[in-house]
N, C-alpha and C. Protein backbone atom coordinates (compact mmCIF):
# COMPACT_ATOMS: atom_id res chain seq x y z
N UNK A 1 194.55 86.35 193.94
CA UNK A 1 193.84 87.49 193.42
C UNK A 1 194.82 88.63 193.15
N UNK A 2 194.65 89.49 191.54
CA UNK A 2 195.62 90.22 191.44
C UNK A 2 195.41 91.64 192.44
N UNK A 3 196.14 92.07 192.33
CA UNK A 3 195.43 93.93 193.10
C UNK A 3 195.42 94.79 191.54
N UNK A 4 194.86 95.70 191.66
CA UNK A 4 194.35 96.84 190.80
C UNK A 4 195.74 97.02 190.58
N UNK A 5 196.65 97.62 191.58
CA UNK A 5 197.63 98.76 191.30
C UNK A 5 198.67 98.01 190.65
N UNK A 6 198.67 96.85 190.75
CA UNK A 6 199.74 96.26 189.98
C UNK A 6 199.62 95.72 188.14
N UNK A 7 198.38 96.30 187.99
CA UNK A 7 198.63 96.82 186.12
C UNK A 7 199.04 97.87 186.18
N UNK A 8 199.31 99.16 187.05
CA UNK A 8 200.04 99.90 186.14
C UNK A 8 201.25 99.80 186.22
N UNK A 9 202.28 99.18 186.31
CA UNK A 9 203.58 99.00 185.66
C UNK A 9 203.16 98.09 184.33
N UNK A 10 202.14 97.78 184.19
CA UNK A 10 202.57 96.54 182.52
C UNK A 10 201.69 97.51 181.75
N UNK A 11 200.83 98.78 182.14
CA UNK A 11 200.47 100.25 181.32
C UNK A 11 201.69 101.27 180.87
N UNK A 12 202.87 100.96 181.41
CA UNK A 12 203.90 101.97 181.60
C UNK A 12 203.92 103.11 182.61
N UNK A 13 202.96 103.28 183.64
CA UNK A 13 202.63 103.82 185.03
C UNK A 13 203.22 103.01 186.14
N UNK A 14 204.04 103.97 186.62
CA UNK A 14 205.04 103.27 187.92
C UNK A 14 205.26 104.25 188.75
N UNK A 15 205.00 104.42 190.70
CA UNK A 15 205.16 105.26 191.47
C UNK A 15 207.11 105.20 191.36
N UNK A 16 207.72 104.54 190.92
CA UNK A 16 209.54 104.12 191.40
C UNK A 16 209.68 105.04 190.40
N UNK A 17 210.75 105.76 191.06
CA UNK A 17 211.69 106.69 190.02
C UNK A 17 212.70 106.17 189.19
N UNK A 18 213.14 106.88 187.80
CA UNK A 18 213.64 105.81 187.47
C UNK A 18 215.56 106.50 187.24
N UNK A 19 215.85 106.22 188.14
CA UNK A 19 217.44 106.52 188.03
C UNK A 19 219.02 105.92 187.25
N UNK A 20 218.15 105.06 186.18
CA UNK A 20 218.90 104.40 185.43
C UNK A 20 219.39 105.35 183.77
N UNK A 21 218.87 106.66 184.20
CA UNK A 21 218.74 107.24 183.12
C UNK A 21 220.70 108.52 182.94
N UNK A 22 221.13 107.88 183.95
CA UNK A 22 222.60 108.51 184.79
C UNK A 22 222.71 110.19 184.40
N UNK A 23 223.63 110.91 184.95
CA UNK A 23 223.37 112.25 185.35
C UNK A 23 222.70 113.09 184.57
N UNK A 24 222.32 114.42 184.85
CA UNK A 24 221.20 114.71 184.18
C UNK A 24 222.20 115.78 183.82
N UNK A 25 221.70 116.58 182.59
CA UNK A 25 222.73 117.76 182.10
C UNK A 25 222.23 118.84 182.10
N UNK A 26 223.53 119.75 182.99
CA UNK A 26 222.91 120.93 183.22
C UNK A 26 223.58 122.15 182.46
N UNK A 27 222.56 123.09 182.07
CA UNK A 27 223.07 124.50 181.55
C UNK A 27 223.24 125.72 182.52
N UNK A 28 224.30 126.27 182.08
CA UNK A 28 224.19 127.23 182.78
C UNK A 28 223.44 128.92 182.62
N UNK A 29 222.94 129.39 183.09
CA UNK A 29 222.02 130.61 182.75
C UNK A 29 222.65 131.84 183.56
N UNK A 30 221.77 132.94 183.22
CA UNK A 30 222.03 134.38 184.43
C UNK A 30 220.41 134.94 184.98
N UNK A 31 220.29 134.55 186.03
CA UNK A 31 219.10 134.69 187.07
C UNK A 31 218.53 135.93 186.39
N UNK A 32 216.91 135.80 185.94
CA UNK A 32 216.93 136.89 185.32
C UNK A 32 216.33 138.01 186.24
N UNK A 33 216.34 137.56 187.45
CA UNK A 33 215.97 138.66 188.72
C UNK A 33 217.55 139.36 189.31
N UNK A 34 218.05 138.43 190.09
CA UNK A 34 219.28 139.10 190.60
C UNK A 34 220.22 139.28 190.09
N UNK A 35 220.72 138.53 188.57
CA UNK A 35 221.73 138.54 187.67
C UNK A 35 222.56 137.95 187.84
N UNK A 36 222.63 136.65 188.89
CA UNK A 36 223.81 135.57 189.59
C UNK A 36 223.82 134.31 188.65
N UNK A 37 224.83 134.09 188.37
CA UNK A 37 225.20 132.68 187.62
C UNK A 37 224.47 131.55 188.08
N UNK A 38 223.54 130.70 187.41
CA UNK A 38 223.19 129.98 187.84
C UNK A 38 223.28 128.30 186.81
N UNK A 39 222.91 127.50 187.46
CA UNK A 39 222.40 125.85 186.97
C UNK A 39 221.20 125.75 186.30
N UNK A 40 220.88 124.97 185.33
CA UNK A 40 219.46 124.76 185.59
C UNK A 40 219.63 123.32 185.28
N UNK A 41 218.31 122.64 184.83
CA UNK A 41 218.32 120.92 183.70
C UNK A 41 217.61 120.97 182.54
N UNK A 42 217.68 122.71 181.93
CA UNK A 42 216.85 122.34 180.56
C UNK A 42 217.37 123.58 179.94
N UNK A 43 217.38 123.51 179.12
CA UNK A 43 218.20 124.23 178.00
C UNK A 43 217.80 125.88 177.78
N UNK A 44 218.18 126.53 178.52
CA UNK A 44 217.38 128.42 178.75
C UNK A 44 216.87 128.61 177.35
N UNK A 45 215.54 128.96 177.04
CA UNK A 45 215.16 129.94 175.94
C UNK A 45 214.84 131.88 176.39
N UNK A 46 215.32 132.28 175.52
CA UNK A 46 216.02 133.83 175.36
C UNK A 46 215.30 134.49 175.49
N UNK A 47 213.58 133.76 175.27
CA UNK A 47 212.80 134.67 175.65
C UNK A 47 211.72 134.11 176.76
N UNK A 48 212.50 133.60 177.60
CA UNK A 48 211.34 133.21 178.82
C UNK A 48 212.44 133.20 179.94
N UNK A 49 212.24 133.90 180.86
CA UNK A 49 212.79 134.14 182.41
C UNK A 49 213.85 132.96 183.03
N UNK A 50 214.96 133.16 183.59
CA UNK A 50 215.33 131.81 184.52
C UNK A 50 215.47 132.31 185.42
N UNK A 51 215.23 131.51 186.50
CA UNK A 51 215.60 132.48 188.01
C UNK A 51 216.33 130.90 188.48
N UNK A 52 217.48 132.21 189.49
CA UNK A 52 218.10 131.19 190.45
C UNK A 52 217.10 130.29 191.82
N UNK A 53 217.91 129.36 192.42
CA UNK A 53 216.91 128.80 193.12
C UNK A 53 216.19 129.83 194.19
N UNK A 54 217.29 130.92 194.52
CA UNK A 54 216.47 132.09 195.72
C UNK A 54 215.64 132.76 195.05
N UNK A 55 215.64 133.05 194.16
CA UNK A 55 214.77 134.11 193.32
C UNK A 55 213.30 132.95 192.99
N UNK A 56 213.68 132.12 192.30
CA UNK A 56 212.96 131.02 192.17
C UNK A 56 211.68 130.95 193.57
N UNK A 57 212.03 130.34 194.46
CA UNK A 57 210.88 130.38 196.05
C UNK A 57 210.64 131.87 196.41
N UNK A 58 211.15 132.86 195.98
CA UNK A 58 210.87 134.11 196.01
C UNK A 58 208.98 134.45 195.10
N UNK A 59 209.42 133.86 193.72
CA UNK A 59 208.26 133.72 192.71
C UNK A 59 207.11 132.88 193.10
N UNK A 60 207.36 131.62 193.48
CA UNK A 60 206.44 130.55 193.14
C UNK A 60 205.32 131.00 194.49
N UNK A 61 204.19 130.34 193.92
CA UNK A 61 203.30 130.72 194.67
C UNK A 61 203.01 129.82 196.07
N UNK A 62 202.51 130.40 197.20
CA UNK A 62 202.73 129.74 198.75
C UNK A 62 201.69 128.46 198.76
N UNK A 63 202.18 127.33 198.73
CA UNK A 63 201.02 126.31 198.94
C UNK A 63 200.56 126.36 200.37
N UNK A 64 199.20 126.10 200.56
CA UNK A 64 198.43 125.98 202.08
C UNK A 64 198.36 125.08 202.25
C-alpha cells in the first residue's frame, strides 16, 4: 500500500532541501538603519530598505 505523502515528490513537493544548487551569491548593501556594511542573497533595490542582521530582529515582528 502506497502512503499519501509519497506523491508529493513525483508533484515536485519535497520536505528535503535541496543543496545541489552550490553557493548562493551574495551582495553587498549599507544597513539602512545603522549604516554598517552588510551581506545579503538578493540583489538590493534602491528603493526598498536593507537592514543588517541586528537591525533586521530589531524590525521583525515577536512570534508567540
Amino acid at each position: 500500500m502506497e502512503r499519501k505523502g509519497s506523491q508529493s515528490k513525483e508533484r515536485g513537493f519535497s520536505r528535503e532541501r535541496d543543496y545541489s544548487r552550490g553557493p548562493q551569491t551574495m551582495y553587498k548593501a549599507k544597513c539602512s538603519d545603522c549604516g554598517e556594511e552588510t551581506e545579503v542573497p538578493f540583489k538590493p533595490d534602491p528603493d526598498r530598505p536593507v537592514y543588517c542582521r541586528e537591525c533586521y530582529a530589531k524590525r521583525k515582528p515577536k512570534r508567540y
